[in-house]
PDB file of N, CA and C in Angstrom:
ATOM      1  N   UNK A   1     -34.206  -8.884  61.653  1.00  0.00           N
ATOM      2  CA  UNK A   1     -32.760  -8.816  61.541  1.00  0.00           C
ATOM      3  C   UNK A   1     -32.375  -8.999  60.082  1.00  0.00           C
ATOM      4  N   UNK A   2     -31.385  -8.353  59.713  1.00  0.00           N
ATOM      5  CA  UNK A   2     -30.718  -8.148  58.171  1.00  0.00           C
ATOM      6  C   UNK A   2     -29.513  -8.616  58.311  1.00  0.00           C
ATOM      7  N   UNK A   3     -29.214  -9.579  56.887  1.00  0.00           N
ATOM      8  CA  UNK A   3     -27.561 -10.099  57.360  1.00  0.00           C
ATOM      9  C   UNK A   3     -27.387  -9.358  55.792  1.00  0.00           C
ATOM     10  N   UNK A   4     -26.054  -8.864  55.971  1.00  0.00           N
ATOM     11  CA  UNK A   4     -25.294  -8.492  54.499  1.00  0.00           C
ATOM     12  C   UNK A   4     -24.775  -9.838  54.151  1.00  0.00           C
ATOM     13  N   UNK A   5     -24.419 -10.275  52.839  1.00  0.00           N
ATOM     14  CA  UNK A   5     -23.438 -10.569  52.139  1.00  0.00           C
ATOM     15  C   UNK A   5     -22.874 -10.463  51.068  1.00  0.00           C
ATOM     16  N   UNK A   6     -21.701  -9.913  50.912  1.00  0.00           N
ATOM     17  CA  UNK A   6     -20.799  -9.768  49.951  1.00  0.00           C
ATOM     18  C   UNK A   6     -19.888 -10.613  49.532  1.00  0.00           C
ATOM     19  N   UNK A   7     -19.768 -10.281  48.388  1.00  0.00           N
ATOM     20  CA  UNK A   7     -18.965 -11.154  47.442  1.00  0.00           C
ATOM     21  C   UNK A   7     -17.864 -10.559  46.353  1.00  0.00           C
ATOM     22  N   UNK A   8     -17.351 -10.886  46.160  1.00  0.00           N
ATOM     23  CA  UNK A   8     -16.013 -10.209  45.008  1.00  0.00           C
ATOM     24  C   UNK A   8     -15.989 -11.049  43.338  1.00  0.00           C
ATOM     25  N   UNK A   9     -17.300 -10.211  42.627  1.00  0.00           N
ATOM     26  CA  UNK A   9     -17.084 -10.877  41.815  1.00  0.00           C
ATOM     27  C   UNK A   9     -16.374 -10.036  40.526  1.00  0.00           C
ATOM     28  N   UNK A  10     -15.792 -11.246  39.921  1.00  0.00           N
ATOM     29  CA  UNK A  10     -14.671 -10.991  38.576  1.00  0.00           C
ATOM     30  C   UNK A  10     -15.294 -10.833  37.237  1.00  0.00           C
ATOM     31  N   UNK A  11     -15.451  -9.537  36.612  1.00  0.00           N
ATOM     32  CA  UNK A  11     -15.996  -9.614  35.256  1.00  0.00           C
ATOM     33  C   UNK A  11     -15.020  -9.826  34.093  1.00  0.00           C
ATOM     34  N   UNK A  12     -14.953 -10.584  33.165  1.00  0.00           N
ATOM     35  CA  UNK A  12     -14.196 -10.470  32.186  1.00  0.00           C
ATOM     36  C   UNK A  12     -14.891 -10.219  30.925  1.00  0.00           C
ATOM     37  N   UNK A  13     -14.323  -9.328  30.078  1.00  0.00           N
ATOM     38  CA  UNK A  13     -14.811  -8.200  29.133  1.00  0.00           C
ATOM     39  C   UNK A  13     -13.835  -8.848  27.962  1.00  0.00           C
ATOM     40  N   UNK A  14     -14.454  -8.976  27.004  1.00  0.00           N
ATOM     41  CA  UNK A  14     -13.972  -9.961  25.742  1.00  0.00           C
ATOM     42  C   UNK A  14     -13.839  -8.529  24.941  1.00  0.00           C
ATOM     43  N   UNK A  15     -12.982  -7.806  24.760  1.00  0.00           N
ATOM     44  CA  UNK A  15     -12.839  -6.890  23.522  1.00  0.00           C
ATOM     45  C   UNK A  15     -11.817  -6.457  22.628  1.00  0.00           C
ATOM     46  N   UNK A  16     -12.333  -5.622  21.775  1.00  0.00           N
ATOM     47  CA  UNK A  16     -11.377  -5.411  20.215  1.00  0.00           C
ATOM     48  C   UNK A  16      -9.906  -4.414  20.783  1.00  0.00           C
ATOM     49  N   UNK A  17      -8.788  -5.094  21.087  1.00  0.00           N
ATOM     50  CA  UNK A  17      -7.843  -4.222  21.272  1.00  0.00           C
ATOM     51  C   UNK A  17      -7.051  -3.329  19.935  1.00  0.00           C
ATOM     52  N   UNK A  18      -7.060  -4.444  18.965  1.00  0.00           N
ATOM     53  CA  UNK A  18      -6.085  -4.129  17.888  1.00  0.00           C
ATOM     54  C   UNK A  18      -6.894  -5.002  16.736  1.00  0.00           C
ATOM     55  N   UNK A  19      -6.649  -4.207  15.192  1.00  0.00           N
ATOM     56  CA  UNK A  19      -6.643  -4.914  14.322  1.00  0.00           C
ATOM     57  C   UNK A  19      -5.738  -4.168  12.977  1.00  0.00           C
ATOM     58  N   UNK A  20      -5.887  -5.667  11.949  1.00  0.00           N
ATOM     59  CA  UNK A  20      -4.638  -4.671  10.731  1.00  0.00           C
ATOM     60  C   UNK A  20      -5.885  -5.055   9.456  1.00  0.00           C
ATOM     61  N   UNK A  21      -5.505  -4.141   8.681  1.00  0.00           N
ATOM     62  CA  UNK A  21      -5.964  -4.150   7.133  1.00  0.00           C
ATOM     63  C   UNK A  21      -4.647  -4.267   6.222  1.00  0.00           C
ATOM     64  N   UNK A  22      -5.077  -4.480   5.428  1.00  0.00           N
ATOM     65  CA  UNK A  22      -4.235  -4.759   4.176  1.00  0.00           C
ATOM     66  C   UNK A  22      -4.543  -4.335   2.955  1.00  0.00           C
ATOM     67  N   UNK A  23      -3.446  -4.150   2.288  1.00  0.00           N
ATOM     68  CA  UNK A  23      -3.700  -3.769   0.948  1.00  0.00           C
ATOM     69  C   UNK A  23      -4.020  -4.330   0.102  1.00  0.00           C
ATOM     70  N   UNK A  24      -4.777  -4.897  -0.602  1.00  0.00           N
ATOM     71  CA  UNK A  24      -5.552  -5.553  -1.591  1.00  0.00           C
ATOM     72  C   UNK A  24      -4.379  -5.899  -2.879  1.00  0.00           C
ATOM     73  N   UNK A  25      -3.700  -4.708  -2.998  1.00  0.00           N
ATOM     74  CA  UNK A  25      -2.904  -5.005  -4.375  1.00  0.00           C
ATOM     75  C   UNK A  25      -1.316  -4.956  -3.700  1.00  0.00           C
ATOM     76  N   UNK A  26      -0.888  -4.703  -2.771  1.00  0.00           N
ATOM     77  CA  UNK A  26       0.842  -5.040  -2.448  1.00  0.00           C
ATOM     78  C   UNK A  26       0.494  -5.803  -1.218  1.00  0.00           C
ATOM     79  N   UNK A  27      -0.290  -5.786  -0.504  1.00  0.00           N
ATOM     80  CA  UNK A  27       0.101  -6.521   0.508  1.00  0.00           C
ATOM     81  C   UNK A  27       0.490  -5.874   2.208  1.00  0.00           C
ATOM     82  N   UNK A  28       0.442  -4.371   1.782  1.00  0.00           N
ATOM     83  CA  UNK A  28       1.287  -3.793   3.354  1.00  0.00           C
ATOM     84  C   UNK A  28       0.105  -4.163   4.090  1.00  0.00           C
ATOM     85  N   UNK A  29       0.178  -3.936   5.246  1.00  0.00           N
ATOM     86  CA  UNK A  29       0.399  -3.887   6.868  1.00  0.00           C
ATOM     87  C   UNK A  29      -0.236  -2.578   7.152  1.00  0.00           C
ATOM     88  N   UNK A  30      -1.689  -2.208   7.690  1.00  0.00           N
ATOM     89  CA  UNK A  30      -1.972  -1.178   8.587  1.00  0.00           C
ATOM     90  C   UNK A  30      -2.519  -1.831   9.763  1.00  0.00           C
ATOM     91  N   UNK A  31      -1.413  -1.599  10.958  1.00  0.00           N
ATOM     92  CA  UNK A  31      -1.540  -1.764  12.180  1.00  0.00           C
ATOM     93  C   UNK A  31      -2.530  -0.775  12.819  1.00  0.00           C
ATOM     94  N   UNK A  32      -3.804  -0.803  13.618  1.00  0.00           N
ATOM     95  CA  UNK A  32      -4.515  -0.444  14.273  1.00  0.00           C
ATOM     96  C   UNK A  32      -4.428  -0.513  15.956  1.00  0.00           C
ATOM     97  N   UNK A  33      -4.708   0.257  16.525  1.00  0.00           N
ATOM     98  CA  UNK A  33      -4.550   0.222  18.211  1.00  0.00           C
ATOM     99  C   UNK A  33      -5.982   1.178  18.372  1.00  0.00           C
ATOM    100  N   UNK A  34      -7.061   0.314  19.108  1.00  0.00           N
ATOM    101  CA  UNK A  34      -7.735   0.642  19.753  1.00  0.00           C
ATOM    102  C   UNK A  34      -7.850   0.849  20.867  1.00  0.00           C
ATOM    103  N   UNK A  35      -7.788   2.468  21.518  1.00  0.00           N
ATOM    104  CA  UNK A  35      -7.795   3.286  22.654  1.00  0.00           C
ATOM    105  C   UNK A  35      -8.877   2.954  23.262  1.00  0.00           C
ATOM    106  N   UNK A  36      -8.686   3.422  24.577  1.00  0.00           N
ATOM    107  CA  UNK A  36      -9.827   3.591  25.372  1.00  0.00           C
ATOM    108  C   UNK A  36     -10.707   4.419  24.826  1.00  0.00           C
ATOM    109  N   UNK A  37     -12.055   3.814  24.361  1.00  0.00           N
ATOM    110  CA  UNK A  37     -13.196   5.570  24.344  1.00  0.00           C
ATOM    111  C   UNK A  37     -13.111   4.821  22.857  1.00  0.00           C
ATOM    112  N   UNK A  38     -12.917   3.894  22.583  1.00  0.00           N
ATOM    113  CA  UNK A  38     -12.810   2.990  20.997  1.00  0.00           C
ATOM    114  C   UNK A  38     -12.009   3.812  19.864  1.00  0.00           C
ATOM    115  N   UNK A  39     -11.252   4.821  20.224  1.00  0.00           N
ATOM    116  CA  UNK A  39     -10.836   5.587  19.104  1.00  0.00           C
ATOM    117  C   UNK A  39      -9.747   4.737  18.460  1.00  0.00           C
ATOM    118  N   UNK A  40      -9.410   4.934  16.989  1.00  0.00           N
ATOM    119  CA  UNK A  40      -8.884   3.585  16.142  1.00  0.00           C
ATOM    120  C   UNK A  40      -7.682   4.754  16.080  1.00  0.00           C
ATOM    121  N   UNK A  41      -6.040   4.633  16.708  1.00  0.00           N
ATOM    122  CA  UNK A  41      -4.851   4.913  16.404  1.00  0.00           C
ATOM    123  C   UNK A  41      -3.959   4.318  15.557  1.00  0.00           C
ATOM    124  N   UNK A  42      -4.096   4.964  14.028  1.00  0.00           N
ATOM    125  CA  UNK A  42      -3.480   3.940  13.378  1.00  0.00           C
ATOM    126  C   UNK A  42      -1.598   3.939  13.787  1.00  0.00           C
ATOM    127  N   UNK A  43      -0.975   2.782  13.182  1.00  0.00           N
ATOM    128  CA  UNK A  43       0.222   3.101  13.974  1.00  0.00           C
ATOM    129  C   UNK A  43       0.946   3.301  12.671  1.00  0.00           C
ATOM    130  N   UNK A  44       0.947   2.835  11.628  1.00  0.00           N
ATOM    131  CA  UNK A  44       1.663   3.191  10.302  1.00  0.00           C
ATOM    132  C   UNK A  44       1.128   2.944   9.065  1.00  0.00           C
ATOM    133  N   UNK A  45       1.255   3.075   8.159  1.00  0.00           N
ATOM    134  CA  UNK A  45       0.958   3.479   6.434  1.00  0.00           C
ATOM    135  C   UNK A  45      -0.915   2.894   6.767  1.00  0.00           C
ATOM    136  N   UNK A  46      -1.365   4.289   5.903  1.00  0.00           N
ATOM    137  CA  UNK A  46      -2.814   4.683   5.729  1.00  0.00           C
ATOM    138  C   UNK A  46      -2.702   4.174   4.718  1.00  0.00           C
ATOM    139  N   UNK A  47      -4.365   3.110   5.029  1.00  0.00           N
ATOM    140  CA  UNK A  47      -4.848   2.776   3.757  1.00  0.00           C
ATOM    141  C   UNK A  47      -5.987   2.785   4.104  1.00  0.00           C
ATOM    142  N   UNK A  48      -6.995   2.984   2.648  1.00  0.00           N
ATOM    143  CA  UNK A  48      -8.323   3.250   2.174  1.00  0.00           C
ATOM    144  C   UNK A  48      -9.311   2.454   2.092  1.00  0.00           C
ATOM    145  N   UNK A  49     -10.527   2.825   2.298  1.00  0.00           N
ATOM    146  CA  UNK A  49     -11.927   1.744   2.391  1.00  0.00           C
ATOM    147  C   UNK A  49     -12.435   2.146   1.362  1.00  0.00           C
ATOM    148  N   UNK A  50     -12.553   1.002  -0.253  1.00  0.00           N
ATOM    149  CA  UNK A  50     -13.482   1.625  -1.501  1.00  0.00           C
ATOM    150  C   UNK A  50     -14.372   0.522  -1.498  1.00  0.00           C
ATOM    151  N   UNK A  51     -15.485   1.244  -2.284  1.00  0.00           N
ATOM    152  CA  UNK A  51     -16.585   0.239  -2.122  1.00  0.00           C
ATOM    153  C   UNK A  51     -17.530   0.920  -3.535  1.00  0.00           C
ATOM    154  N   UNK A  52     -17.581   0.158  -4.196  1.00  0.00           N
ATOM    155  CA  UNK A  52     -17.706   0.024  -5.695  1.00  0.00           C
ATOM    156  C   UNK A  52     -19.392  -0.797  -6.089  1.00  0.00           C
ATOM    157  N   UNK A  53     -20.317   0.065  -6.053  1.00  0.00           N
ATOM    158  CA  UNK A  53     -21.650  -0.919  -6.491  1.00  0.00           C
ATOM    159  C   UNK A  53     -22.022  -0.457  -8.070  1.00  0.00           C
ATOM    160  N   UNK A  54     -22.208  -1.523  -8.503  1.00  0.00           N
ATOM    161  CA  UNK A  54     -22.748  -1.544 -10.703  1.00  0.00           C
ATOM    162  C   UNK A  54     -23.717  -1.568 -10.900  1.00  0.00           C
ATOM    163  N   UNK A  55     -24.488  -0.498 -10.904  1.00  0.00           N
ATOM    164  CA  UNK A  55     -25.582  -0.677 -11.762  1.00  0.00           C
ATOM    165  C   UNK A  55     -26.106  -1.243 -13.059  1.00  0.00           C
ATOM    166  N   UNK A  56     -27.641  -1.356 -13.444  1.00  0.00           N
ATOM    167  CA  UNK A  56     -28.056  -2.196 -14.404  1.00  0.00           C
ATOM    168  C   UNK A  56     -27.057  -1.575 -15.881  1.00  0.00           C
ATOM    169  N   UNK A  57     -27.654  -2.822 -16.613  1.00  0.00           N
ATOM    170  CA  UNK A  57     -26.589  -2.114 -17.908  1.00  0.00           C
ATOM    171  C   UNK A  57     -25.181  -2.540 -17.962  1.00  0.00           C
ATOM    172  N   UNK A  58     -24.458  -2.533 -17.254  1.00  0.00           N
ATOM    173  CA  UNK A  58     -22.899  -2.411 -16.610  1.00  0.00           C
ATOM    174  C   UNK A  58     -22.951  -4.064 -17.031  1.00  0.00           C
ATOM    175  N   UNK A  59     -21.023  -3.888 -17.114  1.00  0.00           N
ATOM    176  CA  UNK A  59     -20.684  -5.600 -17.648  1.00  0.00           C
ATOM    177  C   UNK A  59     -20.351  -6.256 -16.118  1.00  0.00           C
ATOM    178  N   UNK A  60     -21.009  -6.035 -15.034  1.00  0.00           N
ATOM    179  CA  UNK A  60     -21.221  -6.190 -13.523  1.00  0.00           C
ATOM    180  C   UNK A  60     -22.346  -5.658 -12.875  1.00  0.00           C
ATOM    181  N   UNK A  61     -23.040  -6.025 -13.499  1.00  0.00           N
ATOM    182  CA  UNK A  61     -24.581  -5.677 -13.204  1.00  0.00           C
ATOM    183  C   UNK A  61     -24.544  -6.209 -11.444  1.00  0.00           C
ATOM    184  N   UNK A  62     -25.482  -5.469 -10.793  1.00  0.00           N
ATOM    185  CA  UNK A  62     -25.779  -5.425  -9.380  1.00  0.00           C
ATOM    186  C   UNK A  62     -24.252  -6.309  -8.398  1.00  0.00           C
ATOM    187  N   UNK A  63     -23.205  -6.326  -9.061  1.00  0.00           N
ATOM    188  CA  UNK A  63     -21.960  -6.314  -8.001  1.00  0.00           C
ATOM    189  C   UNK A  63     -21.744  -5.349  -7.428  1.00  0.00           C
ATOM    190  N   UNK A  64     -21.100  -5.941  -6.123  1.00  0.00           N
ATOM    191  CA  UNK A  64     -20.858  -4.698  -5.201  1.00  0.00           C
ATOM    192  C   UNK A  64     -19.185  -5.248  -4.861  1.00  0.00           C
ATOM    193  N   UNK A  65     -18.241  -4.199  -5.470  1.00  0.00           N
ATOM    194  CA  UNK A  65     -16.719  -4.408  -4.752  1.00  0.00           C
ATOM    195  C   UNK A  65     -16.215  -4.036  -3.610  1.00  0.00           C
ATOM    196  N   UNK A  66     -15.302  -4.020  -2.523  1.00  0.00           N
ATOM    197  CA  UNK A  66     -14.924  -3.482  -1.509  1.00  0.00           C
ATOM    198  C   UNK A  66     -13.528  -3.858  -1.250  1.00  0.00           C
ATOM    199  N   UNK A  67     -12.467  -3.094  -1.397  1.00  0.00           N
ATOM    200  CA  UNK A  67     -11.289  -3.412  -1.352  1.00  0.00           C
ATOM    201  C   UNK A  67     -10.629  -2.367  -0.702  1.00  0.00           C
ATOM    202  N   UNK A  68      -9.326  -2.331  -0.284  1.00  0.00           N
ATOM    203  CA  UNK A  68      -8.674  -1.155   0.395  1.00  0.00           C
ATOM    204  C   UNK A  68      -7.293  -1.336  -0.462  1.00  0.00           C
ATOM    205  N   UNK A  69      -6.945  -0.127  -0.548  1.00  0.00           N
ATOM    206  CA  UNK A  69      -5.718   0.333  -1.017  1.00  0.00           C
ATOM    207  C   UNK A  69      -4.902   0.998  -0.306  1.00  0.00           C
ATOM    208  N   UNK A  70      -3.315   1.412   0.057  1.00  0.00           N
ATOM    209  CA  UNK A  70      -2.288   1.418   0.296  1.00  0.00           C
ATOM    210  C   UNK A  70      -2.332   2.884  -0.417  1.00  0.00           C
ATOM    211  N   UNK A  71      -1.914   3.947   0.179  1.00  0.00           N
ATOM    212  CA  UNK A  71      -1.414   5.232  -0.493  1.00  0.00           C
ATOM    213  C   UNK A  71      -0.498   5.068  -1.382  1.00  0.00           C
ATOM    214  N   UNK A  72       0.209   4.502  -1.368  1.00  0.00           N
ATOM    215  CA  UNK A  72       1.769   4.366  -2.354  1.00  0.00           C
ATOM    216  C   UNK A  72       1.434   3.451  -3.267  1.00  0.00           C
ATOM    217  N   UNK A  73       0.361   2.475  -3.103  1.00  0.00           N
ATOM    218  CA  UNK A  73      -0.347   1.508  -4.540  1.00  0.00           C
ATOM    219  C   UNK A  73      -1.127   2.904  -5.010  1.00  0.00           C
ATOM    220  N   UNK A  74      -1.803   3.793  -4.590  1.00  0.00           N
ATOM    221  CA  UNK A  74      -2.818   4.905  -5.247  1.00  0.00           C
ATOM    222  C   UNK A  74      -2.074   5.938  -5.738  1.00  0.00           C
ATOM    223  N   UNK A  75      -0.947   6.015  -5.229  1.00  0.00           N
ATOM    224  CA  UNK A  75      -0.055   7.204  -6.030  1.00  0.00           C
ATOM    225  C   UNK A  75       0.719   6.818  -6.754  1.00  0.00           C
ATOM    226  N   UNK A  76       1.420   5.270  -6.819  1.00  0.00           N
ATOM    227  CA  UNK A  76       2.422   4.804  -8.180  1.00  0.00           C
ATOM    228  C   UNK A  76       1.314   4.124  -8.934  1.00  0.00           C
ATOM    229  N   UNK A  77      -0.086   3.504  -9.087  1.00  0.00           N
ATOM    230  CA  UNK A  77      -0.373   2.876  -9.767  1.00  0.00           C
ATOM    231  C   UNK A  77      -2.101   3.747 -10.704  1.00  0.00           C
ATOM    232  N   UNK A  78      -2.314   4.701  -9.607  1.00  0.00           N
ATOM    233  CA  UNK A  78      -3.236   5.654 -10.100  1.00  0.00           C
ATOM    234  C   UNK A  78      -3.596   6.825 -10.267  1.00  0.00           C
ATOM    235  N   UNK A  79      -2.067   7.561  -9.674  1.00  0.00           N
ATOM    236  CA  UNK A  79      -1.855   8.959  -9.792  1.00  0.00           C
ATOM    237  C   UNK A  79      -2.869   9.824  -9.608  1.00  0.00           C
ATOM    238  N   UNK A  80      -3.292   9.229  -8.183  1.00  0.00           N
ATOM    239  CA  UNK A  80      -4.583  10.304  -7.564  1.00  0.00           C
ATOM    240  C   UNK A  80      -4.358  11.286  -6.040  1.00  0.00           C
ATOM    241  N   UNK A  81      -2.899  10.225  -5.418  1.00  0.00           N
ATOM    242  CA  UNK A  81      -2.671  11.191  -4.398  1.00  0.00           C
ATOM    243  C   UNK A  81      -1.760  12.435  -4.552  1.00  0.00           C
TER     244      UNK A  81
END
């Protein structure tokens, strides 16, 4: 003889809904919304991932920088967009 038993169990899933970046030199606000399927919806003002490594020689020998910038800090302060 075979007895079933069932049970109702509850999983809870710890995950990344939302996150913000910032601008390194003003300060804005990029709000992030992570979709289902992990796709990253940003919700307002794009900003940039730089990442800066110095080779030997250099007055920053083997540093590595990483900062993000703000479109409107890259177009009033470096006239690249």
């Amino acid at each position: 003889m075979r007895k079933q038993v069932r049970k109702e169990v509850v999983k809870t899933i710890n995950t990344l809904v939302s996150h913000s970046t910032y601008c390194n030199k003003c300060g804005k606000e990029r709000k992030s919304i992570i979709e289902d399927g992990g796709y990253d919806r940003c919700t307002d003002h794009e900003i940039h991932e730089f990442n800066c490594s110095f080779g030997y020689h250099s007055n920053y020998d083997g540093e590595n920088w990483n900062f993000d910038l703000c479109e409107d800090c890259l177009k009033r302060d470096y006239s690249i967009v």
